[in-house]
C-alpha atoms as a PDB file:
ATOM      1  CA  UNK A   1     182.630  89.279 142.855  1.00  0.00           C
ATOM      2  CA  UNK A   2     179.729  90.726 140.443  1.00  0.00           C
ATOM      3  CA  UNK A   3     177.878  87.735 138.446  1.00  0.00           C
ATOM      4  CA  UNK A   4     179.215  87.233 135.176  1.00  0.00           C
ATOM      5  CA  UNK A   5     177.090  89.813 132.399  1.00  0.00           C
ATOM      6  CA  UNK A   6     174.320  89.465 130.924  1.00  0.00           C
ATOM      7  CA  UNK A   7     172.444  87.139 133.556  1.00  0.00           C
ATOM      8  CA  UNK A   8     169.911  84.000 132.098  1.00  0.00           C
ATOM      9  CA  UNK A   9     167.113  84.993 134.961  1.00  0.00           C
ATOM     10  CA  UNK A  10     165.391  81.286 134.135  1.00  0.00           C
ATOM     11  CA  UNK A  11     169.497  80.287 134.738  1.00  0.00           C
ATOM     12  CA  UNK A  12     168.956  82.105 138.123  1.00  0.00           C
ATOM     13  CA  UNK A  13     164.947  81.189 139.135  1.00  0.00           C
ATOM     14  CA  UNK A  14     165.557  77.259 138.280  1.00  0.00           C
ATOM     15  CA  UNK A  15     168.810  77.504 140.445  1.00  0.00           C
ATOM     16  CA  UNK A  16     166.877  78.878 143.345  1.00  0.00           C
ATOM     17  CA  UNK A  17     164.193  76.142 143.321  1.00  0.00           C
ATOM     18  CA  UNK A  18     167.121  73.558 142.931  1.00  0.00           C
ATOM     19  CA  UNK A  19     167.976  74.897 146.277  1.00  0.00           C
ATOM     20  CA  UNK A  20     165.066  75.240 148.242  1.00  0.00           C
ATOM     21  CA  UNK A  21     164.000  71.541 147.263  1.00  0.00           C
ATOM     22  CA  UNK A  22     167.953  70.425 148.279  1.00  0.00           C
ATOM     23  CA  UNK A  23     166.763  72.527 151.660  1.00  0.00           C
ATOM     24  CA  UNK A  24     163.755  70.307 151.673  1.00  0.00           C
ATOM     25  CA  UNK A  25     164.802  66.646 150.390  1.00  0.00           C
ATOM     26  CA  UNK A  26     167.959  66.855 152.283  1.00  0.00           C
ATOM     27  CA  UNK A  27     166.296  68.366 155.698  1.00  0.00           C
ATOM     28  CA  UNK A  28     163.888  65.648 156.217  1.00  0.00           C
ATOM     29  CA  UNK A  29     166.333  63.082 157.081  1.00  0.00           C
ATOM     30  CA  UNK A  30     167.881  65.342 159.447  1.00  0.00           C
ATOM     31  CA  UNK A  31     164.060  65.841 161.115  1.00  0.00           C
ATOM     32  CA  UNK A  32     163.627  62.346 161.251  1.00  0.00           C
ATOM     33  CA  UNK A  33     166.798  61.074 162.524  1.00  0.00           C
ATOM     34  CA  UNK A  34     166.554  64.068 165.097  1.00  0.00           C
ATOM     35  CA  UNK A  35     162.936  63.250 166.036  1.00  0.00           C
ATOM     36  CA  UNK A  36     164.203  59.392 166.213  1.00  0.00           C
ATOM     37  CA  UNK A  37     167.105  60.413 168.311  1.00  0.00           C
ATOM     38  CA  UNK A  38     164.588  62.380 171.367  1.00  0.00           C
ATOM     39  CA  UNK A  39     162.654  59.461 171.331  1.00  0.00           C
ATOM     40  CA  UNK A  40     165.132  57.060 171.792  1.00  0.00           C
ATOM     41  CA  UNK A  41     168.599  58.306 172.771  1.00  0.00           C
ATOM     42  CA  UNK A  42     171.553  56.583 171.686  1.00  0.00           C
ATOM     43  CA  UNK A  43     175.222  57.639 170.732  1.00  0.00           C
ATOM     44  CA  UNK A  44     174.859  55.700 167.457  1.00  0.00           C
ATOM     45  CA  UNK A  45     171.828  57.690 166.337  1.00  0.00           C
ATOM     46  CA  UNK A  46     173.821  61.169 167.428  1.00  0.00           C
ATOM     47  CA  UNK A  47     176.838  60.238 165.495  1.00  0.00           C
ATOM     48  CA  UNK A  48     174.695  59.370 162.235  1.00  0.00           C
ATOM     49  CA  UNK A  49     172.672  62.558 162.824  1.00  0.00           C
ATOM     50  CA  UNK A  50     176.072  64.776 163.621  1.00  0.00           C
ATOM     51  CA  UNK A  51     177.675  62.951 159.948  1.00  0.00           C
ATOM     52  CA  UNK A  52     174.686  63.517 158.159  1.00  0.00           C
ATOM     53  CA  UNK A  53     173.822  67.006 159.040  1.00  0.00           C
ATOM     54  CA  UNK A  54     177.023  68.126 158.151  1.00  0.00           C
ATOM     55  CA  UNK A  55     177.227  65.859 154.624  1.00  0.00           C
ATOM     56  CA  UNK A  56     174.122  68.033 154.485  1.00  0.00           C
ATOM     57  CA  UNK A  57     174.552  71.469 154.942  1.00  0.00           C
ATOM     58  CA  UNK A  58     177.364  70.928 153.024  1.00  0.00           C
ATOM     59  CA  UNK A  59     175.173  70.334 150.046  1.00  0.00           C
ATOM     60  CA  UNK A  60     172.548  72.975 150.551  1.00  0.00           C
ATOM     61  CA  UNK A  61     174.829  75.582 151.111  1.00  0.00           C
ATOM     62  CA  UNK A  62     176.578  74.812 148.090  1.00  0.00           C
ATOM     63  CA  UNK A  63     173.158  75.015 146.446  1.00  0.00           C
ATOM     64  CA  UNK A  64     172.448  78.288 148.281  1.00  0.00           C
ATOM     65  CA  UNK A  65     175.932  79.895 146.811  1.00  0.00           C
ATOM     66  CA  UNK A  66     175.332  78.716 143.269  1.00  0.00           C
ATOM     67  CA  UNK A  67     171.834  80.252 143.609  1.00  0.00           C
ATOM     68  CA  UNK A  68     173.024  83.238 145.036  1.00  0.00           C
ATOM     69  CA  UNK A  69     176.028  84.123 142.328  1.00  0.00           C
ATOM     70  CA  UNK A  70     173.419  83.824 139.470  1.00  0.00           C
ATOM     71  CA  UNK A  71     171.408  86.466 140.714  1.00  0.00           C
ATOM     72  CA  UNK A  72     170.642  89.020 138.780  1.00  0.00           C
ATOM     73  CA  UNK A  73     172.886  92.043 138.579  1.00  0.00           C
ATOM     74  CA  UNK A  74     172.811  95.612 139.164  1.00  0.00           C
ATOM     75  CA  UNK A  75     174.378  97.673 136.583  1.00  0.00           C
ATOM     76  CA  UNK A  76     176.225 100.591 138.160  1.00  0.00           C
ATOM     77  CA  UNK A  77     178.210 103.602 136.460  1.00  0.00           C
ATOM     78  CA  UNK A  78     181.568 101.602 136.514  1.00  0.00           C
ATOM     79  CA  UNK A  79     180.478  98.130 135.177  1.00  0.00           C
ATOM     80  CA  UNK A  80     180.155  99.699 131.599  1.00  0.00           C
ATOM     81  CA  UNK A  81     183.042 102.353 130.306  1.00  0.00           C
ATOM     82  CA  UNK A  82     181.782 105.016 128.482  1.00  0.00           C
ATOM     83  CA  UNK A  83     177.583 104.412 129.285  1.00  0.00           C
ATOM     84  CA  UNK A  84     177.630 107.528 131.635  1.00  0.00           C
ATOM     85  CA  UNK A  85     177.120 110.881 129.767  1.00  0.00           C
ATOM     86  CA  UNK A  86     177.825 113.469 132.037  1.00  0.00           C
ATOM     87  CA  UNK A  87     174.966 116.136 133.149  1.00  0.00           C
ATOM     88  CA  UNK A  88     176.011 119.613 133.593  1.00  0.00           C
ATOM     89  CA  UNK A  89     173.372 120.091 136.160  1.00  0.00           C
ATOM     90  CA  UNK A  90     173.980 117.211 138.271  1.00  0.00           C
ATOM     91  CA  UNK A  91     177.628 117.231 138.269  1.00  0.00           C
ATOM     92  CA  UNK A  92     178.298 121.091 139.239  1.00  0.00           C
ATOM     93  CA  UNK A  93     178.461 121.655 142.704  1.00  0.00           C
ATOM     94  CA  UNK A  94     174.273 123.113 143.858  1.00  0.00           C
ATOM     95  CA  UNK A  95     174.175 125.965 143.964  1.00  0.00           C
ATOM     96  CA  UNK A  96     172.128 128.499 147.278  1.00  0.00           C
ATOM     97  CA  UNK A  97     168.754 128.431 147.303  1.00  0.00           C
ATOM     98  CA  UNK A  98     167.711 132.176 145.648  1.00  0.00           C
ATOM     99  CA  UNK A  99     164.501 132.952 147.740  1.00  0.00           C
ATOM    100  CA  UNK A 100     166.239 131.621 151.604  1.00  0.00           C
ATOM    101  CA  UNK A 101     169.644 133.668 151.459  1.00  0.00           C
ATOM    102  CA  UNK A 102     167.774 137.102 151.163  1.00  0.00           C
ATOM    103  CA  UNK A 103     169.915 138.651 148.805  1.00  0.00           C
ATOM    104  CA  UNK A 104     167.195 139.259 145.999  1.00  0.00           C
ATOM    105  CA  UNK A 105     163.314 140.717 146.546  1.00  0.00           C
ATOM    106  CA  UNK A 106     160.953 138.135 146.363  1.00  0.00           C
ATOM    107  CA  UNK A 107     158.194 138.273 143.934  1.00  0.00           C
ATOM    108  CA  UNK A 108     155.970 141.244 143.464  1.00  0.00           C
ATOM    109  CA  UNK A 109     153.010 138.757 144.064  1.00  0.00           C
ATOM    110  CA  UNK A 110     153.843 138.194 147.687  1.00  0.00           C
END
């Protein structure tokens, strides 16, 4: 689904540091408590590090999407009715090539 027309790119630049520093703030823990966990293994420590990790990602994937669908958006011929004028030229099937299919003289100069 497109983002919603006209875009607010500060909307879109302040939601993308929102969600690298939720990558960051919410990541350390997880390097800690995994750091913490080779050191000293223990099922409590895995459980709290399994919970948390997914509590988590949850969060900085929800960051990520929220970033991502306030991106800005590429207008294409279809998003606006009427904003394509047509061109003769380009929308006419090409035409051969005049000097490759040998059915004229080329150019006294040659």
């Amino acid at each position: 689904m497109p983002s919603r027309l006209p875009y607010d790119i500060r909307a879109y630049h302040r939601l993308r540091w929102r969600a690298r520093a939720a990558t960051l703030v919410l990541g350390l823990p997880a390097v800690l408590l995994g750091a913490r966990l080779v050191g000293q293994p223990s099922p409590f420590l895995f459980v709290s590090l399994s919970l948390y990790v997914i509590v988590a990602g949850w969060g900085v994937v929800t960051a990520w999407r929220t970033s991502y669908r306030a991106r800005p958006h590429v207008l294409r011929d279809d998003d606006l009715p009427g904003a394509r004028i047509g061109v003769p030229e380009l929308d006419e099937a090409p035409r051969p090539h005049l000097g490759l299919h040998g059915d004229i003289d080329p150019p006294a100069r040659w």
